[in-house]
N, C-alpha and C. Protein backbone atom coordinates (compact mmCIF):
# COMPACT_ATOMS: atom_id res chain seq x y z
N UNK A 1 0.85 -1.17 0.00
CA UNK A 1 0.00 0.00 0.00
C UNK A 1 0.90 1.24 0.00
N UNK A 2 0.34 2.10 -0.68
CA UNK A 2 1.40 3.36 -0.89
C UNK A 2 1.09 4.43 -0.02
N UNK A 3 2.56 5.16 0.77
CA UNK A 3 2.14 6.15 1.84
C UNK A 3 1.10 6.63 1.81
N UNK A 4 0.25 7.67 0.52
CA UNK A 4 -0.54 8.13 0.20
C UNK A 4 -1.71 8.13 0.74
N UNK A 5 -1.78 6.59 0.27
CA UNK A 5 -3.13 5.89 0.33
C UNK A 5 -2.80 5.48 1.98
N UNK A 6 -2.47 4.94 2.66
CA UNK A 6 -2.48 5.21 4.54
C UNK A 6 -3.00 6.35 4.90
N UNK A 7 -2.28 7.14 4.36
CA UNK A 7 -2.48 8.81 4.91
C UNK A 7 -4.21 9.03 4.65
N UNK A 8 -4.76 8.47 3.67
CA UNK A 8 -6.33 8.59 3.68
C UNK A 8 -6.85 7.90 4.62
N UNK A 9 -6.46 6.50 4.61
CA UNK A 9 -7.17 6.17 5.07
C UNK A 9 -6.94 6.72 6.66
N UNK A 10 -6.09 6.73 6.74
CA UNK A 10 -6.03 7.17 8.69
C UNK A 10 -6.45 8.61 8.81
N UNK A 11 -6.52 9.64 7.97
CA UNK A 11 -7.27 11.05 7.77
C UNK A 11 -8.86 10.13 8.35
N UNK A 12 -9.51 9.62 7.26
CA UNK A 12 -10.73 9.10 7.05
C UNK A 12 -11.45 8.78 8.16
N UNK A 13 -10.33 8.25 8.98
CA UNK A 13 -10.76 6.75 10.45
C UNK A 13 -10.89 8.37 11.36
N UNK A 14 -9.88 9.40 10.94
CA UNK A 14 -9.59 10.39 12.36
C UNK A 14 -11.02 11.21 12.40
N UNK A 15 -11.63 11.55 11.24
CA UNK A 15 -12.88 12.25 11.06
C UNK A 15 -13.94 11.45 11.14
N UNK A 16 -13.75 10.48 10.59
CA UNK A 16 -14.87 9.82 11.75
C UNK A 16 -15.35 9.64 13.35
N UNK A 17 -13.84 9.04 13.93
CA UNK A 17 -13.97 9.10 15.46
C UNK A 17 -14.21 10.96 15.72
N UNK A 18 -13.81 11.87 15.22
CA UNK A 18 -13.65 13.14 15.68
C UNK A 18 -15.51 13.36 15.51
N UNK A 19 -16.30 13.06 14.65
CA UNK A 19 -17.82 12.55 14.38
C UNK A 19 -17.88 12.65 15.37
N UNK A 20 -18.20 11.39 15.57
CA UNK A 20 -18.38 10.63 16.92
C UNK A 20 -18.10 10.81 18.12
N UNK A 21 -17.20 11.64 18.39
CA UNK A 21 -16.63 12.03 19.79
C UNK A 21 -17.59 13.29 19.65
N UNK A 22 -17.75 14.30 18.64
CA UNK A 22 -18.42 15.70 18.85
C UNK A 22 -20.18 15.53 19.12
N UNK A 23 -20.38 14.13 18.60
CA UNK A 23 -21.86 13.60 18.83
C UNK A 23 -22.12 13.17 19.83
N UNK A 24 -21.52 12.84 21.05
CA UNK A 24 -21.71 12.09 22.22
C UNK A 24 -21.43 10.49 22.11
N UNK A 25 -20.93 9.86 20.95
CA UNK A 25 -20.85 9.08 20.60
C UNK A 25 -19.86 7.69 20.71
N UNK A 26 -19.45 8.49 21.95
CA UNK A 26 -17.61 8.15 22.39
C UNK A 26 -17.54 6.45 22.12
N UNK A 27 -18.02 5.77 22.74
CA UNK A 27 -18.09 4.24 22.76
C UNK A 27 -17.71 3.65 21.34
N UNK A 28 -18.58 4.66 20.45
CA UNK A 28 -18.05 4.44 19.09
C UNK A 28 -16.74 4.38 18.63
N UNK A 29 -15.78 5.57 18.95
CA UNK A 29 -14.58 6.06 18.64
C UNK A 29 -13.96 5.27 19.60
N UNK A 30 -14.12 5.39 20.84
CA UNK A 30 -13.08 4.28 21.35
C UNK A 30 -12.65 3.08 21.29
N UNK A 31 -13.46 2.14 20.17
CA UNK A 31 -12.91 0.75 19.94
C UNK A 31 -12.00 0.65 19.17
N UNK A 32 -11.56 2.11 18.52
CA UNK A 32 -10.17 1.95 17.62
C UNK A 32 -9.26 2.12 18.58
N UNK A 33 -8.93 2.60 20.08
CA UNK A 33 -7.77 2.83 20.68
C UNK A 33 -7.38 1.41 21.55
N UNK A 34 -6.23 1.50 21.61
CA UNK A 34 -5.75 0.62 22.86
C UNK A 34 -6.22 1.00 23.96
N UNK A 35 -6.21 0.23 24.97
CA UNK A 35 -6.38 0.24 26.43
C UNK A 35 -5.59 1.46 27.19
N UNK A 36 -4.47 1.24 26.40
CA UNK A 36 -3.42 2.17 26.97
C UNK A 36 -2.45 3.23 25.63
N UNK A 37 -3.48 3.76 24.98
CA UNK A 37 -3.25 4.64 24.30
C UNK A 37 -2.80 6.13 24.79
N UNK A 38 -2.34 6.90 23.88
CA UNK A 38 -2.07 8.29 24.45
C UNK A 38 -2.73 9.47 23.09
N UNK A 39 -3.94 10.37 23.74
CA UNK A 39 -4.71 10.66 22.78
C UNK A 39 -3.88 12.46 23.10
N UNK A 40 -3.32 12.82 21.95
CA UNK A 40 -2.57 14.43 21.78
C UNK A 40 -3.95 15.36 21.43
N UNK A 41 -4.71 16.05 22.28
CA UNK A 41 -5.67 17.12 21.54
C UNK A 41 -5.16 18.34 21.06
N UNK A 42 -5.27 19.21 20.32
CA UNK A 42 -4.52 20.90 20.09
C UNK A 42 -4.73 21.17 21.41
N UNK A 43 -3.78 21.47 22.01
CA UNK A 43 -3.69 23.18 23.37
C UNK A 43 -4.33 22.29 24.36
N UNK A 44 -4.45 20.93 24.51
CA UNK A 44 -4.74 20.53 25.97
C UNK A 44 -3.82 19.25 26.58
N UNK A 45 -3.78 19.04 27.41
CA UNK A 45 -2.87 17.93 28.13
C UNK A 45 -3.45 16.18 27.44
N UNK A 46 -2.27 15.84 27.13
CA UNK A 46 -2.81 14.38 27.35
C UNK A 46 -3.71 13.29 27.49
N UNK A 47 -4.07 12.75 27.04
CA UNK A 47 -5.58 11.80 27.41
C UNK A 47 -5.05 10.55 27.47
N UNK A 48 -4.15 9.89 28.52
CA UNK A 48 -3.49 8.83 28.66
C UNK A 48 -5.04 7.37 28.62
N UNK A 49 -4.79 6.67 28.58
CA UNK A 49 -5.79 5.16 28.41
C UNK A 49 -7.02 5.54 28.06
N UNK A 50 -7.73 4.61 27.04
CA UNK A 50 -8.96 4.57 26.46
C UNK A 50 -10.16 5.20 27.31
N UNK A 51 -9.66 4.57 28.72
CA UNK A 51 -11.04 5.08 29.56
C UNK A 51 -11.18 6.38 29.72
N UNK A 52 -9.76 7.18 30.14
CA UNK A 52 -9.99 8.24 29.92
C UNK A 52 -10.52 9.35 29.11
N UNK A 53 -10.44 8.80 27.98
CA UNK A 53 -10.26 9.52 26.55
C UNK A 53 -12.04 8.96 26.55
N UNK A 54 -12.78 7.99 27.13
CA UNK A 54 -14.42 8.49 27.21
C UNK A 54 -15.11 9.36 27.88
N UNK A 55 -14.25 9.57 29.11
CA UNK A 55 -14.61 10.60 29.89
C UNK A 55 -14.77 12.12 28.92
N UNK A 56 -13.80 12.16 27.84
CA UNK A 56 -13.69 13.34 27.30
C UNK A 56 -14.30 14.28 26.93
C-alpha cells in the first residue's frame, strides 16, 4: 500500500472518530484505541488510556 493511500485512510478513520466524539458518541470512537493509548488534543494535556479519553 502506498504512503498516500495510509495517509487517507487514517485522515478518514480520524474524522470519523472526531464525528463521533463531537456527537456524544464516544463508545463508538473508542474501539479503535488501545487500552493504553495516548490521545494528543490541540492546546490541551494528554488523554493517557482509552477510559480516559471516554470521559472526554
Amino acid at each position: 500500500m502506498e504512503n498516500a493511500q495510509v495517509r487517507k485512510i487514517i485522515e478518514e478513520k480520524n474524522e470519523q472518530i472526531e464525528e463521533w466524539r463531537t456527537n456524544g458518541i464516544i463508545d463508538f470512537a473508542a474501539v479503535h484505541f488501545a487500552d493504553d493509548c495516548i490521545q494528543f488534543m490541540p492546546n490541551q494535556p494528554a488523554i493517557v488510556g482509552v477510559e480516559n479519553f471516554k470521559t472526554t
